[in-house]
PDB file of N, CA and C in Angstrom:
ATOM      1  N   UNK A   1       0.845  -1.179   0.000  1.00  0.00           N
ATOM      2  CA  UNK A   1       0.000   0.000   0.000  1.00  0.00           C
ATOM      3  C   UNK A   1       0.891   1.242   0.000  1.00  0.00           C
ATOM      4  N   UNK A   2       0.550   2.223  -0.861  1.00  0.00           N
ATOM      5  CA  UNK A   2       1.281   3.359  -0.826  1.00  0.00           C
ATOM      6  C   UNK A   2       1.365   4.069   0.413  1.00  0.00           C
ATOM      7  N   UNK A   3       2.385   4.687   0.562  1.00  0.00           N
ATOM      8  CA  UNK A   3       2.734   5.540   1.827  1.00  0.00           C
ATOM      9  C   UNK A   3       1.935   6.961   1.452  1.00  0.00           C
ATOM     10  N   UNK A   4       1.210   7.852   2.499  1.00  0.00           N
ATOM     11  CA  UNK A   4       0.394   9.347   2.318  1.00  0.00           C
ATOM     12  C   UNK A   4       1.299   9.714   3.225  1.00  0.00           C
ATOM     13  N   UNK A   5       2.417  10.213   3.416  1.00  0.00           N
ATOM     14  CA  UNK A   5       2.610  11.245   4.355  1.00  0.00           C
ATOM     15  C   UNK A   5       1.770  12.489   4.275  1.00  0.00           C
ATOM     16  N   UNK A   6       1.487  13.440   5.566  1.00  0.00           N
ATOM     17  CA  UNK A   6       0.796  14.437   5.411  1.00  0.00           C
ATOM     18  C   UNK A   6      -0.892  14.050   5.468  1.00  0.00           C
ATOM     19  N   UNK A   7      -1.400  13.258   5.413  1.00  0.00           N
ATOM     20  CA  UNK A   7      -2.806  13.047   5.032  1.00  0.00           C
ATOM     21  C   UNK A   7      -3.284  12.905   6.677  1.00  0.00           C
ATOM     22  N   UNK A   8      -4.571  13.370   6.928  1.00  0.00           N
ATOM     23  CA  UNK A   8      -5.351  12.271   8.107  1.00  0.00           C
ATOM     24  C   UNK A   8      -6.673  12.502   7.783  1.00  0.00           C
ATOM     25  N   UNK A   9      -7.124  11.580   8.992  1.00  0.00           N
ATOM     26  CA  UNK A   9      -8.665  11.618   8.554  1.00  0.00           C
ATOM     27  C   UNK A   9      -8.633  11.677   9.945  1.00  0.00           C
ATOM     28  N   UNK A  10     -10.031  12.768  10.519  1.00  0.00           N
ATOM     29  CA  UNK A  10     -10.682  13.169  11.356  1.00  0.00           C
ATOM     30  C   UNK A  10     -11.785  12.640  11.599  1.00  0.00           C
ATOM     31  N   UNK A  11     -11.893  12.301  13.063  1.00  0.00           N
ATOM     32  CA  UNK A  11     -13.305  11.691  14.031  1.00  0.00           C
ATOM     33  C   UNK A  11     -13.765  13.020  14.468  1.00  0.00           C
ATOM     34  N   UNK A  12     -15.420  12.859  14.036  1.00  0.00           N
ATOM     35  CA  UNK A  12     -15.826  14.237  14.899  1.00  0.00           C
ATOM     36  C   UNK A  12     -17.274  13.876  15.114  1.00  0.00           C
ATOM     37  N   UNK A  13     -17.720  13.589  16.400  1.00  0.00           N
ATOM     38  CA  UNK A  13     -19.460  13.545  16.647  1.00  0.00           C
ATOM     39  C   UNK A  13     -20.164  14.583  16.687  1.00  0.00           C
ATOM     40  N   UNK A  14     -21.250  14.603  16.266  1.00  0.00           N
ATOM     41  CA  UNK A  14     -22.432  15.776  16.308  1.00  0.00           C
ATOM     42  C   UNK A  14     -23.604  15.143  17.099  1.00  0.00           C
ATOM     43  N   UNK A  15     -24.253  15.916  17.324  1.00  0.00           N
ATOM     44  CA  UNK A  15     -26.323  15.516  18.137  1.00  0.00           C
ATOM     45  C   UNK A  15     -26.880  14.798  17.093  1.00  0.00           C
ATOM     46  N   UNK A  16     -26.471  15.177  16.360  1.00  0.00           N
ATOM     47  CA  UNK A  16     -27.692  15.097  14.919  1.00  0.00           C
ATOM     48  C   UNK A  16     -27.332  15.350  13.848  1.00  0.00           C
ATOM     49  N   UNK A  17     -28.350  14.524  12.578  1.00  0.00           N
ATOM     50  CA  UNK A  17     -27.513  14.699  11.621  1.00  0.00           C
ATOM     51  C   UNK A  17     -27.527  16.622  10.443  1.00  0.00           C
ATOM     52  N   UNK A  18     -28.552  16.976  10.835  1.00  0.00           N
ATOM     53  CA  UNK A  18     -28.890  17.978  10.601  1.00  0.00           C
ATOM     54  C   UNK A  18     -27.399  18.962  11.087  1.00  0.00           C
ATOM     55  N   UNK A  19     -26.859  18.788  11.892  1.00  0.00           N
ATOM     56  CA  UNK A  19     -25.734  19.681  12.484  1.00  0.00           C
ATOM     57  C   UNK A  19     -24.345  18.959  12.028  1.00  0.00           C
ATOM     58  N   UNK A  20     -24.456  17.881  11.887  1.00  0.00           N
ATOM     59  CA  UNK A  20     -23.303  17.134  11.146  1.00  0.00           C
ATOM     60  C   UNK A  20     -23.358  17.619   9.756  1.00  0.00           C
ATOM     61  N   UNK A  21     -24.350  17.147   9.224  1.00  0.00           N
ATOM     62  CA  UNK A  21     -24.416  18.068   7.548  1.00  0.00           C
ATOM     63  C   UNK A  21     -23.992  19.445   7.310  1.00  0.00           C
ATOM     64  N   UNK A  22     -24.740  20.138   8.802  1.00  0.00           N
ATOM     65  CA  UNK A  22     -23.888  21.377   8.553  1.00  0.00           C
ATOM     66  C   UNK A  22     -22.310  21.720   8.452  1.00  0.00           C
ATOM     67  N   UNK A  23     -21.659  21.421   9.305  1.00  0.00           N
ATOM     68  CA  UNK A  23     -20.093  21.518   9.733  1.00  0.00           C
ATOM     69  C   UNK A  23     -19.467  20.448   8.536  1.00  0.00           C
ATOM     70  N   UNK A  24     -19.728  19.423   8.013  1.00  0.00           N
ATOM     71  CA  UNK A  24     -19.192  19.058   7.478  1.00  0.00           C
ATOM     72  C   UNK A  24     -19.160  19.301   5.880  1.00  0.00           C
ATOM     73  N   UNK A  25     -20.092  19.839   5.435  1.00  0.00           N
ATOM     74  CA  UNK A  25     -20.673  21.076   4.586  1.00  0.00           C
ATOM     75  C   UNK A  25     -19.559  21.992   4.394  1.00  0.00           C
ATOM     76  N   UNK A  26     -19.393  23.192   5.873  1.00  0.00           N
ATOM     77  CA  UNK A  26     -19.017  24.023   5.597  1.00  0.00           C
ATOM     78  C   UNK A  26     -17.092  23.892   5.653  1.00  0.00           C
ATOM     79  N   UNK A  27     -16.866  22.706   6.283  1.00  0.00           N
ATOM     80  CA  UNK A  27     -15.255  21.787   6.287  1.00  0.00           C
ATOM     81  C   UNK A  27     -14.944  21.987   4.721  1.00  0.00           C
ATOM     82  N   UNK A  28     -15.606  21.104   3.979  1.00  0.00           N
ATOM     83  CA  UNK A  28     -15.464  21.034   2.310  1.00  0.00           C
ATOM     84  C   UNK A  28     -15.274  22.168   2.129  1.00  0.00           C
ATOM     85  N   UNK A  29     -16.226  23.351   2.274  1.00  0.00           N
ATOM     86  CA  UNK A  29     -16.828  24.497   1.239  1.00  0.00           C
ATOM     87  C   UNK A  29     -15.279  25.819   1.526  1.00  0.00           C
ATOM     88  N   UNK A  30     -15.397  25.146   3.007  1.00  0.00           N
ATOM     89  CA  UNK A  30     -13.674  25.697   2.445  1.00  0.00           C
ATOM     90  C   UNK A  30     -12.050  25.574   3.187  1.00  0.00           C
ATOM     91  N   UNK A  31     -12.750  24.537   2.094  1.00  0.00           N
ATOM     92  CA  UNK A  31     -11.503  23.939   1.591  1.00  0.00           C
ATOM     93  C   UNK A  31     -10.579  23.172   2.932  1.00  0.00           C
ATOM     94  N   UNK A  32     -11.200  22.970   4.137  1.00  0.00           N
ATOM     95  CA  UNK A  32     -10.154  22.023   5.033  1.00  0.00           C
ATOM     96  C   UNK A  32     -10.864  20.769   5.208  1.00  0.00           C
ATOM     97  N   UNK A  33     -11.071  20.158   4.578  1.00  0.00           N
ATOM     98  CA  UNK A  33     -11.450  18.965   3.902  1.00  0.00           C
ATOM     99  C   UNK A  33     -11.894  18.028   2.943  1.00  0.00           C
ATOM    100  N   UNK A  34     -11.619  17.393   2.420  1.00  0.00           N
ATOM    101  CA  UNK A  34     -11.758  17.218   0.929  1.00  0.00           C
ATOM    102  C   UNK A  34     -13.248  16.285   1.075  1.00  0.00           C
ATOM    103  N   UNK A  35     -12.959  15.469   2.020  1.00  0.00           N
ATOM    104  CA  UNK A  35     -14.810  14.596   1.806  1.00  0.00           C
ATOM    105  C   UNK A  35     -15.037  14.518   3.126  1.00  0.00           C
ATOM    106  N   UNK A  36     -16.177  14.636   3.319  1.00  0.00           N
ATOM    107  CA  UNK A  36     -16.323  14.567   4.934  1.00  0.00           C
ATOM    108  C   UNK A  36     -18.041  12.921   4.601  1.00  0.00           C
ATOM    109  N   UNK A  37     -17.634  12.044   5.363  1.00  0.00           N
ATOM    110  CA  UNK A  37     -18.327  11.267   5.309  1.00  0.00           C
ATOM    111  C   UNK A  37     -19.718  11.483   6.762  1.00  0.00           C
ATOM    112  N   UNK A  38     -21.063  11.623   6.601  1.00  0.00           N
ATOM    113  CA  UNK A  38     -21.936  11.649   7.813  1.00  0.00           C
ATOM    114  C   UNK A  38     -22.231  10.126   7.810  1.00  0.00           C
ATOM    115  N   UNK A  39     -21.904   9.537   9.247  1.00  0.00           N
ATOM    116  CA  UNK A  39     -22.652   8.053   9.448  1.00  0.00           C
ATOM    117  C   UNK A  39     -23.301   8.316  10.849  1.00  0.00           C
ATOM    118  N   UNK A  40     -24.911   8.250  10.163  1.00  0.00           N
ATOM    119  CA  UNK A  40     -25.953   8.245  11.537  1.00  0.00           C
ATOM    120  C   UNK A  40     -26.082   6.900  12.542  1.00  0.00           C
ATOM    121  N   UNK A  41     -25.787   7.089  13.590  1.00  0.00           N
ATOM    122  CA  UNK A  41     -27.471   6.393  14.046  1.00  0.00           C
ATOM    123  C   UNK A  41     -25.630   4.959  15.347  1.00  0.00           C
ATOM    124  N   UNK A  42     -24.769   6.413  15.758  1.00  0.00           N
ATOM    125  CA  UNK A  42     -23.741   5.296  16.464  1.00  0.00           C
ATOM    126  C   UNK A  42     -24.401   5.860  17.793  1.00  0.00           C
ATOM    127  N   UNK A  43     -23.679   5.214  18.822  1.00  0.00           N
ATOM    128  CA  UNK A  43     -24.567   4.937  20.390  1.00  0.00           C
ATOM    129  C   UNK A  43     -23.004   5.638  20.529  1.00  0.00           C
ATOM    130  N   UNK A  44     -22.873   6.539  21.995  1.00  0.00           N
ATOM    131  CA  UNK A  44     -21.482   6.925  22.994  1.00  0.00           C
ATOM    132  C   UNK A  44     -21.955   6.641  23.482  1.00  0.00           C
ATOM    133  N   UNK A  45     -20.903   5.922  24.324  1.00  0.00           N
ATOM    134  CA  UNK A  45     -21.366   5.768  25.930  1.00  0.00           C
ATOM    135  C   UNK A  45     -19.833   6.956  26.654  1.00  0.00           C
ATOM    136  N   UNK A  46     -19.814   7.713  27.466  1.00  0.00           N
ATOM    137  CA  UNK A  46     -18.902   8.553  27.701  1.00  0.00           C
ATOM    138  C   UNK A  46     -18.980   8.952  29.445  1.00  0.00           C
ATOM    139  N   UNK A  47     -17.920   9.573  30.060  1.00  0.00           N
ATOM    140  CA  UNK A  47     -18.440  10.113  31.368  1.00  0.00           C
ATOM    141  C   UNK A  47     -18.180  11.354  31.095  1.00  0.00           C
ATOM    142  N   UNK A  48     -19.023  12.174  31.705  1.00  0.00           N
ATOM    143  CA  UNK A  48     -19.076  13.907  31.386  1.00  0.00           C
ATOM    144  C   UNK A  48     -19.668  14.212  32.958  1.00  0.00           C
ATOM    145  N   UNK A  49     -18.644  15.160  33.223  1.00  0.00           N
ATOM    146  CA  UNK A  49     -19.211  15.828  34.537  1.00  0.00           C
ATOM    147  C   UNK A  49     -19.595  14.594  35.290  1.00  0.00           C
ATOM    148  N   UNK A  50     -18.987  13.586  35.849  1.00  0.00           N
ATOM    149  CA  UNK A  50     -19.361  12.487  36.910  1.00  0.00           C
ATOM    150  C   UNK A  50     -20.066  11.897  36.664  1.00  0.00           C
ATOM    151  N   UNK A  51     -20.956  12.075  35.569  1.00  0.00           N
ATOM    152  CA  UNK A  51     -21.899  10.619  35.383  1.00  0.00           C
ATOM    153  C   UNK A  51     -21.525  10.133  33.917  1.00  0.00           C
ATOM    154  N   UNK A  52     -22.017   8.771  33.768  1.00  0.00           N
ATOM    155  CA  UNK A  52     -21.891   8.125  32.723  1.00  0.00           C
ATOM    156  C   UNK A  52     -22.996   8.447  31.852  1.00  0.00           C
ATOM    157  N   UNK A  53     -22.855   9.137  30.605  1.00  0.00           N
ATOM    158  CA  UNK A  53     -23.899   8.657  29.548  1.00  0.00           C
ATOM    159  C   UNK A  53     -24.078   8.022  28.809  1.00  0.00           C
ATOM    160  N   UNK A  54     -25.148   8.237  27.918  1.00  0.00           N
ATOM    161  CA  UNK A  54     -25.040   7.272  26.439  1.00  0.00           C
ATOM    162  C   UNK A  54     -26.295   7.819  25.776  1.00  0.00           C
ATOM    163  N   UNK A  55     -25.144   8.394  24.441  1.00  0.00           N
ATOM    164  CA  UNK A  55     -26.452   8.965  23.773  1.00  0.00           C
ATOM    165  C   UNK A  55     -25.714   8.531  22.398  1.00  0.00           C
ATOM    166  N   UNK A  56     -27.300   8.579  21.389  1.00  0.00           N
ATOM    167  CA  UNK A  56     -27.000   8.524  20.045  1.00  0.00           C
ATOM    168  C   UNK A  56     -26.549   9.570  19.549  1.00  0.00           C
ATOM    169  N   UNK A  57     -25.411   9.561  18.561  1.00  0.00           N
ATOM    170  CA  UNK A  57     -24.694  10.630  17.947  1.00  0.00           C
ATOM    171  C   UNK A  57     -24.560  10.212  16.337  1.00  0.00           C
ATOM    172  N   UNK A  58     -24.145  11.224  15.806  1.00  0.00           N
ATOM    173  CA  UNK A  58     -23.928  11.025  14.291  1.00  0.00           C
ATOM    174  C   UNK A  58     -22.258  11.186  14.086  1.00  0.00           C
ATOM    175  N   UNK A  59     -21.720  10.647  13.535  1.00  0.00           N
ATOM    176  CA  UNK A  59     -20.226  10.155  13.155  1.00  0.00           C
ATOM    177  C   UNK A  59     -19.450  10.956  11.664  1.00  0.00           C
ATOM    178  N   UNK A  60     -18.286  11.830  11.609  1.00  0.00           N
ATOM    179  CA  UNK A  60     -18.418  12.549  10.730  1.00  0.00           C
ATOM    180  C   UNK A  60     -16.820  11.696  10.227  1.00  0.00           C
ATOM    181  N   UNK A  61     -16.508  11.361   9.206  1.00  0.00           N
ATOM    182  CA  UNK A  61     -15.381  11.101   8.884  1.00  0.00           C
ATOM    183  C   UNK A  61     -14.681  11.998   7.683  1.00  0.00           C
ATOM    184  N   UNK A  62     -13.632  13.019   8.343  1.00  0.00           N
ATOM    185  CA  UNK A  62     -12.891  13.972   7.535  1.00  0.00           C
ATOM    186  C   UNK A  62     -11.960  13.942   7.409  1.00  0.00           C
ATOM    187  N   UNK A  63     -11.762  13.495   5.688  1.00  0.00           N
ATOM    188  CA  UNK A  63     -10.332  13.325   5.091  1.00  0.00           C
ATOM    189  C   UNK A  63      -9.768  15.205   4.861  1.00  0.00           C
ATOM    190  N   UNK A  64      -8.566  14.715   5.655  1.00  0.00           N
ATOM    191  CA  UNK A  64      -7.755  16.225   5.411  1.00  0.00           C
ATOM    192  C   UNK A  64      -6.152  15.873   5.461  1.00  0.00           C
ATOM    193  N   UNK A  65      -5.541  17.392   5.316  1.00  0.00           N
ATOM    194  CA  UNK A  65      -4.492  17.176   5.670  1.00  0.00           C
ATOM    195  C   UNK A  65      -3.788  17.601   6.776  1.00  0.00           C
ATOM    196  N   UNK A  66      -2.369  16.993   7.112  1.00  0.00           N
ATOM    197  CA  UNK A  66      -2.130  17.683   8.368  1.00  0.00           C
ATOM    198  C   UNK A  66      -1.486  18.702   8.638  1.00  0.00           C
ATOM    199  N   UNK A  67      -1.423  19.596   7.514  1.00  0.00           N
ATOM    200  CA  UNK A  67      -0.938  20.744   7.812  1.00  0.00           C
ATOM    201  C   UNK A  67      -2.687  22.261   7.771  1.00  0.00           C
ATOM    202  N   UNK A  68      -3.911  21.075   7.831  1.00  0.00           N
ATOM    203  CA  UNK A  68      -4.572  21.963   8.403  1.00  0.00           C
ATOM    204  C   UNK A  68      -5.805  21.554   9.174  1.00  0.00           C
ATOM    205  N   UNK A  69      -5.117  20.490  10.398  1.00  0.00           N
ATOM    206  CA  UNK A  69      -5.481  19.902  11.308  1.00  0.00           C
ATOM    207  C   UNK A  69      -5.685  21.223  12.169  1.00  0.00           C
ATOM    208  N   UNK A  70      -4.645  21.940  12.333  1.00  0.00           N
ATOM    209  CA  UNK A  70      -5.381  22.944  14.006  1.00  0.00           C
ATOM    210  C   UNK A  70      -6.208  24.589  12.956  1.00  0.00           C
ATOM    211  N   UNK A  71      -5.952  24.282  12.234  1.00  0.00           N
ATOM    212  CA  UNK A  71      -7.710  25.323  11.801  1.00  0.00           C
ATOM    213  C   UNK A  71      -8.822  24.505  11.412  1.00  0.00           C
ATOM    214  N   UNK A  72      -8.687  22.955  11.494  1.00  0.00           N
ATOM    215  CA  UNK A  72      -9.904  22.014  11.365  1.00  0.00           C
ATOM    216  C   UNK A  72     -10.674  21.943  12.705  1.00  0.00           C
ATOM    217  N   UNK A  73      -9.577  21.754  13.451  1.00  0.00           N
ATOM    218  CA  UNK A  73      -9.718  21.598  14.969  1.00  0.00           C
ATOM    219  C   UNK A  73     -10.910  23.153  14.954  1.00  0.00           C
ATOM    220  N   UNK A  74      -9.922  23.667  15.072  1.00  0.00           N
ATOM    221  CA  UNK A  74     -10.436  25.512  15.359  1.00  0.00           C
ATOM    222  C   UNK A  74     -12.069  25.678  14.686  1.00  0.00           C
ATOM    223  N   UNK A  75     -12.320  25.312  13.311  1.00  0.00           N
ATOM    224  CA  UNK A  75     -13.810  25.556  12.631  1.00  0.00           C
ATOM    225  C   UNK A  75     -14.758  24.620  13.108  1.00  0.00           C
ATOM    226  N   UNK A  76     -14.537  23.420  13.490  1.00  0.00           N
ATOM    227  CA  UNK A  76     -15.490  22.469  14.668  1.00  0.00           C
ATOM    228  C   UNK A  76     -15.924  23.273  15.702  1.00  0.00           C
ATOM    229  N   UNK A  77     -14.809  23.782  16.462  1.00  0.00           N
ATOM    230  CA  UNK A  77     -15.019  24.465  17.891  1.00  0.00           C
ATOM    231  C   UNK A  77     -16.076  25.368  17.556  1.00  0.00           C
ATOM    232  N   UNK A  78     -15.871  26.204  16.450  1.00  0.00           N
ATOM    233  CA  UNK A  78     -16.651  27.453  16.322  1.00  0.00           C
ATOM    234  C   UNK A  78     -18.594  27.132  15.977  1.00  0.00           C
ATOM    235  N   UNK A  79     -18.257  25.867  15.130  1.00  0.00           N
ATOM    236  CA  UNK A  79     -19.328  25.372  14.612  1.00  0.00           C
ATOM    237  C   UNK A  79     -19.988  24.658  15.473  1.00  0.00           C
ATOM    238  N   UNK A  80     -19.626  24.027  16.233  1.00  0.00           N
ATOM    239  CA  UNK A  80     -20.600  23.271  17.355  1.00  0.00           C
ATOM    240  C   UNK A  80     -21.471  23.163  17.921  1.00  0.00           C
ATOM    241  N   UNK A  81     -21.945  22.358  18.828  1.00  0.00           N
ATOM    242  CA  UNK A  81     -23.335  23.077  19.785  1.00  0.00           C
ATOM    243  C   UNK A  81     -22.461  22.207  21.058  1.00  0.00           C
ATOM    244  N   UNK A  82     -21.722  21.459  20.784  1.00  0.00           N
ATOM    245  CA  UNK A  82     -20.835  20.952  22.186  1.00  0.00           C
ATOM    246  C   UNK A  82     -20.539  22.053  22.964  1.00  0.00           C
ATOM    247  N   UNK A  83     -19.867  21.705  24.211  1.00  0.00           N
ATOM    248  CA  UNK A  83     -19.168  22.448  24.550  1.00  0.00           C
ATOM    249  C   UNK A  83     -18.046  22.375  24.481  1.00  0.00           C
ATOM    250  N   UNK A  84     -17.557  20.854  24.263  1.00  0.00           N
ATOM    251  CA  UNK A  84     -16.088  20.447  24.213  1.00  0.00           C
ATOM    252  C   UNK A  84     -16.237  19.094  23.049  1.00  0.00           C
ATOM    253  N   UNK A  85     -16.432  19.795  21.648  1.00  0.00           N
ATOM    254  CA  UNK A  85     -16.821  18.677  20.710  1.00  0.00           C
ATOM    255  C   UNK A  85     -15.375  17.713  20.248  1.00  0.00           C
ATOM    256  N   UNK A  86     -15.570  16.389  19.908  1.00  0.00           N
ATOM    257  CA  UNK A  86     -14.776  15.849  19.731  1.00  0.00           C
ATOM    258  C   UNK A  86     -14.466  15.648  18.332  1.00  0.00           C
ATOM    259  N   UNK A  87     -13.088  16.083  18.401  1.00  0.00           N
ATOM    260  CA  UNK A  87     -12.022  16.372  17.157  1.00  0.00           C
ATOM    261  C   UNK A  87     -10.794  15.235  17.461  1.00  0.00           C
ATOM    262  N   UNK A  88     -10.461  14.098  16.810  1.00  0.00           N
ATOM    263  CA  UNK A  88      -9.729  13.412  16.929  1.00  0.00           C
ATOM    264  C   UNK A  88      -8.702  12.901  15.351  1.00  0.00           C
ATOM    265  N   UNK A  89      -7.929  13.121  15.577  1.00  0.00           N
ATOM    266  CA  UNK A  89      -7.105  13.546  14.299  1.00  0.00           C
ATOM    267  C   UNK A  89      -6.198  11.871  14.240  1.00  0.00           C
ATOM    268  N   UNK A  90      -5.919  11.213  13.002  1.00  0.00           N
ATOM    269  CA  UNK A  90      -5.237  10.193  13.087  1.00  0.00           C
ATOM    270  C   UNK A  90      -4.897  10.226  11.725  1.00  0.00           C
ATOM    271  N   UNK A  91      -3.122   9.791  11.754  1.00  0.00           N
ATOM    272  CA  UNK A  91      -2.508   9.875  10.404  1.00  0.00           C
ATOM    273  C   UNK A  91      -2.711   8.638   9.294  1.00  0.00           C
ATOM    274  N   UNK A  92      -3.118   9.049   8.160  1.00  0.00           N
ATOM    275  CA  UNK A  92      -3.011   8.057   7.193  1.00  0.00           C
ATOM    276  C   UNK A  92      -1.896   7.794   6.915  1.00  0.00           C
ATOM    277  N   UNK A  93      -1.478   6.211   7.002  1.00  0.00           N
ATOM    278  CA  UNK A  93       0.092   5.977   6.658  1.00  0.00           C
ATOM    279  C   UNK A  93      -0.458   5.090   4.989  1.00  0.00           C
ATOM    280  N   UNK A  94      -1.431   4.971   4.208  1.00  0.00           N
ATOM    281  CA  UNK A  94      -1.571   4.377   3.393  1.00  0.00           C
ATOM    282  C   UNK A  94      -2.862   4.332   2.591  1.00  0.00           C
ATOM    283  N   UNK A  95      -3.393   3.375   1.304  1.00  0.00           N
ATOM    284  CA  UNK A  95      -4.733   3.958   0.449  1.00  0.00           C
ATOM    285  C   UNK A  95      -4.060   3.891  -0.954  1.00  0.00           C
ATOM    286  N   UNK A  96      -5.251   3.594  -1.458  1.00  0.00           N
ATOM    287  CA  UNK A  96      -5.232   4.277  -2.991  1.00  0.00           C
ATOM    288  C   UNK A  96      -4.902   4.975  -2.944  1.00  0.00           C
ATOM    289  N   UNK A  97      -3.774   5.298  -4.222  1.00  0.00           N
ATOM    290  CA  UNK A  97      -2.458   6.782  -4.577  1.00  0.00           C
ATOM    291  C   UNK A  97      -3.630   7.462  -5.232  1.00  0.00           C
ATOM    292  N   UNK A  98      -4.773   7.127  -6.139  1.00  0.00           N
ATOM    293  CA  UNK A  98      -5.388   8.309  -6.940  1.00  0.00           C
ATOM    294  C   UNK A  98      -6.400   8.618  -5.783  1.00  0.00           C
ATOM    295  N   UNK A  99      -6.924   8.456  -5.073  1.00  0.00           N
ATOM    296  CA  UNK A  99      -8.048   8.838  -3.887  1.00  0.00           C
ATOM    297  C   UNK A  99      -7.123   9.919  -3.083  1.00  0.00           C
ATOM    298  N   UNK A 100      -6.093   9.464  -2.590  1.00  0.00           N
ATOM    299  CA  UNK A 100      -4.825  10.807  -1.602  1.00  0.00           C
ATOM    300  C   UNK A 100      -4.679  11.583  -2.032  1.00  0.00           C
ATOM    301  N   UNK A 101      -4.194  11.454  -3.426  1.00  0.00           N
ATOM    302  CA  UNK A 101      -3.822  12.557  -4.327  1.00  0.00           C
ATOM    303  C   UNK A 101      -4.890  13.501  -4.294  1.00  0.00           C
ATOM    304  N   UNK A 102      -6.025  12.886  -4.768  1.00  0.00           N
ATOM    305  CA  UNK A 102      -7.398  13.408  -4.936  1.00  0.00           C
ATOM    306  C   UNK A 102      -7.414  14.747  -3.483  1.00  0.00           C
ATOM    307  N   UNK A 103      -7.450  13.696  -2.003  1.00  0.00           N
ATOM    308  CA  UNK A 103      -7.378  14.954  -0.762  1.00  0.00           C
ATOM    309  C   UNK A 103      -6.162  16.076  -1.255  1.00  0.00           C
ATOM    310  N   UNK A 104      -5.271  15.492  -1.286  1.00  0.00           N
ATOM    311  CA  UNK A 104      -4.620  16.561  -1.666  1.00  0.00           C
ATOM    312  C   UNK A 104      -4.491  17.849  -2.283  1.00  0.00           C
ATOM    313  N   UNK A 105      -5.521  17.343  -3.229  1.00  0.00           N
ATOM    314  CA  UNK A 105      -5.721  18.596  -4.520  1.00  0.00           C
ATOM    315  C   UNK A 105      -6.957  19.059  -3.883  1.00  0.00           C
ATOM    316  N   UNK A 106      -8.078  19.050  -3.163  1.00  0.00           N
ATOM    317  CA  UNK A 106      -8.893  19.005  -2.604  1.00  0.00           C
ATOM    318  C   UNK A 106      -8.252  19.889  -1.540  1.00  0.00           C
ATOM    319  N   UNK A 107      -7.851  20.042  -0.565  1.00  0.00           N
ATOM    320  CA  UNK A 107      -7.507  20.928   0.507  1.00  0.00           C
ATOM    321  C   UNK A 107      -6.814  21.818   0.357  1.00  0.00           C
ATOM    322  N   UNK A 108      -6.469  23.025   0.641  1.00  0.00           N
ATOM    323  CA  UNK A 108      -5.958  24.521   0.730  1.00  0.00           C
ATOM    324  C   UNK A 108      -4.820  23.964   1.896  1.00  0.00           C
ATOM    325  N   UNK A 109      -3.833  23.922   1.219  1.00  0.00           N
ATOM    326  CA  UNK A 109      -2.501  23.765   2.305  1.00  0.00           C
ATOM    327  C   UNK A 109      -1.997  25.161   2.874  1.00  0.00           C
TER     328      UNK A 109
END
C-alpha cells in the first residue's frame, strides 16, 4: 500500500444529523477537507461531569491534511453546539495513490 505522508482523517461527533451536515458542509466548502463522510445512528457511551452517559450521535469522517489539522480543529469548535466537541485527528500511513492525491488537490494547504 502506498505511503500518504501528510494526510489524516478526522473523528468528529455531532447531536444530529442535521448539524453534522452542517459543519461538514461548511469543512469542504472551504476547503479544510476534501470529503467529509456523515454516518448516523452510532450509540457513545462517555463520562461527562461524573456521570456516565449514552447517547445517540452522528459520526463525521474527515479526510484532510495535516498541515490543516489545528484550523480544522479551530472551525469544529466554532461550529458546534458541544461544549467540548470531539475532534480526533489520526494519520493516514496508506490507500489508494489516486483517492490521496485526490485529498490533496482538494484541501488549501
Amino acid at each position: 500500500m502506498p505511503e500518504s505522508p501528510g494526510l489524516e482523517l478526522a473523528f468528529v461527533t455531532a447531536p444530529d444529523v442535521e448539524t453534522a451536515a452542517r459543519i461538514g458542509r461548511a469543512l469542504v466548502e472551504e476547503r479544510l477537507a476534501a470529503c467529509v463522510n456523515v454516518v448516523p445512528g452510532i450509540t457513545s457511551i462517555y463520562r461527562w461531569k461524573d456521570a456516565v452517559e449514552t447517547e445517540t450521535e452522528v459520526l463525521l469522517l474527515v479526510k484532510t491534511l495535516a498541515t490543516r489539522g489545528a484550523d480544522l480543529d479551530a472551525r469544529v469548535r466554532e461550529l458546534h453546539p458541544y461544549e467540548v466537541p470531539e475532534v480526533v485527528r489520526l494519520d493516514v500511513v496508506g490507500g489508494s495513490l489516486p483517492y490521496l492525491d485526490w485529498v490533496r488537490s482538494e484541501v488549501s494547504s
